[in-house]
C-alpha atoms as a PDB file:
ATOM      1  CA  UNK A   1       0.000   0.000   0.000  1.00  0.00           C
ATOM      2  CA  UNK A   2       2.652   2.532   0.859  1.00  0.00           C
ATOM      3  CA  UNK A   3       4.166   1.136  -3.043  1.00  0.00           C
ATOM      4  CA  UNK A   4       1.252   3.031  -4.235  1.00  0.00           C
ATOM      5  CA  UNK A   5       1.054   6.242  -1.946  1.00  0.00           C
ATOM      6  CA  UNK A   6       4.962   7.276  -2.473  1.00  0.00           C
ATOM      7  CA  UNK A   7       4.374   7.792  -6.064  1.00  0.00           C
ATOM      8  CA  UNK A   8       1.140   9.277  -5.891  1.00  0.00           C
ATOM      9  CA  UNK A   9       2.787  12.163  -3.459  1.00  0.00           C
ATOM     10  CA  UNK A  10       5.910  12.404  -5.854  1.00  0.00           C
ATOM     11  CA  UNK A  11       3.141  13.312  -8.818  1.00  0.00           C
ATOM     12  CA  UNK A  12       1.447  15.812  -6.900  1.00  0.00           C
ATOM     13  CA  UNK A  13       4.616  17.610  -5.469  1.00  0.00           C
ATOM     14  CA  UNK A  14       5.873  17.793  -9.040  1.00  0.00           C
ATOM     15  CA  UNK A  15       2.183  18.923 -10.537  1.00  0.00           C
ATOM     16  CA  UNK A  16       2.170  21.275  -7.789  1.00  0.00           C
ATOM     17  CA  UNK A  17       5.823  22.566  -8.781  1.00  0.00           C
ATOM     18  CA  UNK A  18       4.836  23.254 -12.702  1.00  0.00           C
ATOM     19  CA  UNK A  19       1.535  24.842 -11.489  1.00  0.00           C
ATOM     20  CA  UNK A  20       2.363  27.165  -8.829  1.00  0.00           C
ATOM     21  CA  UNK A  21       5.895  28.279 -10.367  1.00  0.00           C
ATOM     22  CA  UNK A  22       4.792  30.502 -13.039  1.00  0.00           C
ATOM     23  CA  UNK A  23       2.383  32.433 -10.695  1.00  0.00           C
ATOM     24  CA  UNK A  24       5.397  32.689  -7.900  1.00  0.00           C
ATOM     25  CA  UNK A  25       7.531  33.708 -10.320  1.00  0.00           C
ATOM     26  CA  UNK A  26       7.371  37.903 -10.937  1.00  0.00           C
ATOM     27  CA  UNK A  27       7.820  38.927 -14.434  1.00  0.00           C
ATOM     28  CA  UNK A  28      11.071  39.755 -15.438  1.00  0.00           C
ATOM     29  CA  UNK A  29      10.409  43.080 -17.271  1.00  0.00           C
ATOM     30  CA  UNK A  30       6.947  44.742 -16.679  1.00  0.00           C
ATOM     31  CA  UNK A  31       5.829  46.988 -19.305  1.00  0.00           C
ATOM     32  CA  UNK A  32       4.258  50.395 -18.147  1.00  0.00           C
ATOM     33  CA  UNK A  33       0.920  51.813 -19.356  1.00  0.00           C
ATOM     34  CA  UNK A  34       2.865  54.668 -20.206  1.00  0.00           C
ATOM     35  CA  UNK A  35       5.481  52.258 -22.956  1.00  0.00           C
ATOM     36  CA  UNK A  36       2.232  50.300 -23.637  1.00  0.00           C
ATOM     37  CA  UNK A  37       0.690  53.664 -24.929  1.00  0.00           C
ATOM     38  CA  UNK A  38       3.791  54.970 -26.517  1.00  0.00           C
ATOM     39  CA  UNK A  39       3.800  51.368 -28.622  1.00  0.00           C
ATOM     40  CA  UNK A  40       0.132  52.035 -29.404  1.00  0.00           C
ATOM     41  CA  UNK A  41       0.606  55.789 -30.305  1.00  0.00           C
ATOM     42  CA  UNK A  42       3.832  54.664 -33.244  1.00  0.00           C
ATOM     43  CA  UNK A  43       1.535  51.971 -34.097  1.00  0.00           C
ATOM     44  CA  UNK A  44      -1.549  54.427 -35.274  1.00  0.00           C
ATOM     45  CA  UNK A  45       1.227  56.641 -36.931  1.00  0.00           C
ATOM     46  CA  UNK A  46       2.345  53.631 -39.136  1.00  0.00           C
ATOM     47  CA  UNK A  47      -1.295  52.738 -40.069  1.00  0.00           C
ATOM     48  CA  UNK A  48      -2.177  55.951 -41.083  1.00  0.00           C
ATOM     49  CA  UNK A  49       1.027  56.187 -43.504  1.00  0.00           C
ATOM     50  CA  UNK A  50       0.427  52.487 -44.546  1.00  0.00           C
ATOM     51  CA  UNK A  51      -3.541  54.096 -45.414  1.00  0.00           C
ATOM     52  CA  UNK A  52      -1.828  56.989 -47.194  1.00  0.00           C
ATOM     53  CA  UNK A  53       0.091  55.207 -49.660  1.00  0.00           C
ATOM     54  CA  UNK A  54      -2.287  53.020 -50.560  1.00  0.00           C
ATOM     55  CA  UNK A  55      -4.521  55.845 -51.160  1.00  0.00           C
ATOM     56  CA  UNK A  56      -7.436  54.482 -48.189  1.00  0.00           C
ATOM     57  CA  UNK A  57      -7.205  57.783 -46.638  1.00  0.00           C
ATOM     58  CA  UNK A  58      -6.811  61.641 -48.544  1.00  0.00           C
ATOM     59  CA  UNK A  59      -3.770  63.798 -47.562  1.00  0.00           C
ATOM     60  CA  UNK A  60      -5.507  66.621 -45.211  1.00  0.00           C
ATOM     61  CA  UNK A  61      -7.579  63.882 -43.458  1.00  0.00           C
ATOM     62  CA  UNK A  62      -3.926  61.987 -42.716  1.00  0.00           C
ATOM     63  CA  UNK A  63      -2.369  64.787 -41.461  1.00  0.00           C
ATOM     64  CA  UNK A  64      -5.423  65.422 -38.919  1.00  0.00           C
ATOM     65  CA  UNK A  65      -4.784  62.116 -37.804  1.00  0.00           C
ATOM     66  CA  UNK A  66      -1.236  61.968 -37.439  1.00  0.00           C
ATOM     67  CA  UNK A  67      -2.056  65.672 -35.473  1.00  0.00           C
ATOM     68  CA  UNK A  68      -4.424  64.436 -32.728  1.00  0.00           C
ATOM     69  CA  UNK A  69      -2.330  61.291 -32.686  1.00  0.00           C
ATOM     70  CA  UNK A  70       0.892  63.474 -31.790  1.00  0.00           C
ATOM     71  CA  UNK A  71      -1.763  65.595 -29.075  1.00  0.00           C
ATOM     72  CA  UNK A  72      -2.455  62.493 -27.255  1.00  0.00           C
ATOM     73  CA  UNK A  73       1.517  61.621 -27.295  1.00  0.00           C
ATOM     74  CA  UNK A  74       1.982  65.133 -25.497  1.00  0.00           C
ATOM     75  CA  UNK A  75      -1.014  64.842 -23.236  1.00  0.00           C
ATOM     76  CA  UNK A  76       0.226  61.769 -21.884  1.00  0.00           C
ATOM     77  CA  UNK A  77       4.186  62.970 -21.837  1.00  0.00           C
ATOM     78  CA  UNK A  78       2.333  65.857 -19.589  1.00  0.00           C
ATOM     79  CA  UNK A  79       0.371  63.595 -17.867  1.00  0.00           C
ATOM     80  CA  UNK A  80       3.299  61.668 -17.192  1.00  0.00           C
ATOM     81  CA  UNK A  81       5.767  64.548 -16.486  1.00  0.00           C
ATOM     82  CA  UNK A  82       3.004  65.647 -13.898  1.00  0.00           C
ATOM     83  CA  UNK A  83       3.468  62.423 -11.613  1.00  0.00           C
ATOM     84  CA  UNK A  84       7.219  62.400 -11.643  1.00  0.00           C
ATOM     85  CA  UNK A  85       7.108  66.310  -9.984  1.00  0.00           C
END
């Protein structure tokens, strides 16, 4: 009986190893909301010139977007500038 019970405590140690290691573990580089948003922001500036040369999007109406994209780059550099004083 005790045959049977040694392995069956070696399984669970060792299911209980892979399971709880990746939520003990802390991640090794966290990425801000402030880098997430930066990522996003270059992202929308690509897509818009990606939309402009394929012609999806007219000149004035790319530039507005590439403006207000660029606003919301400095509101959040303000924003951000804000906390660190």
């Amino acid at each position: 009986m005790i045959g049977l019970w040694i392995p069956i405590g070696a399984l669970t140690v060792a299911v209980l190893v892979l399971v709880l290691t990746p939520l003990l573990r802390r991640r090794a580089t966290e990425v801000g909301r402030n880098d997430y948003d930066l990522a996003v922001f270059k992202d929308q500036l690509a897509e818009v010139d990606r939309a402009l040369g394929r012609g999806l999007v007219p000149a004035e109406q790319a530039d507005a977007r590439r403006t207000e994209i660029r606003r919301r780059n400095l509101a959040l550099a303000d924003a951000e500038a804000a906390v660190r004083k």
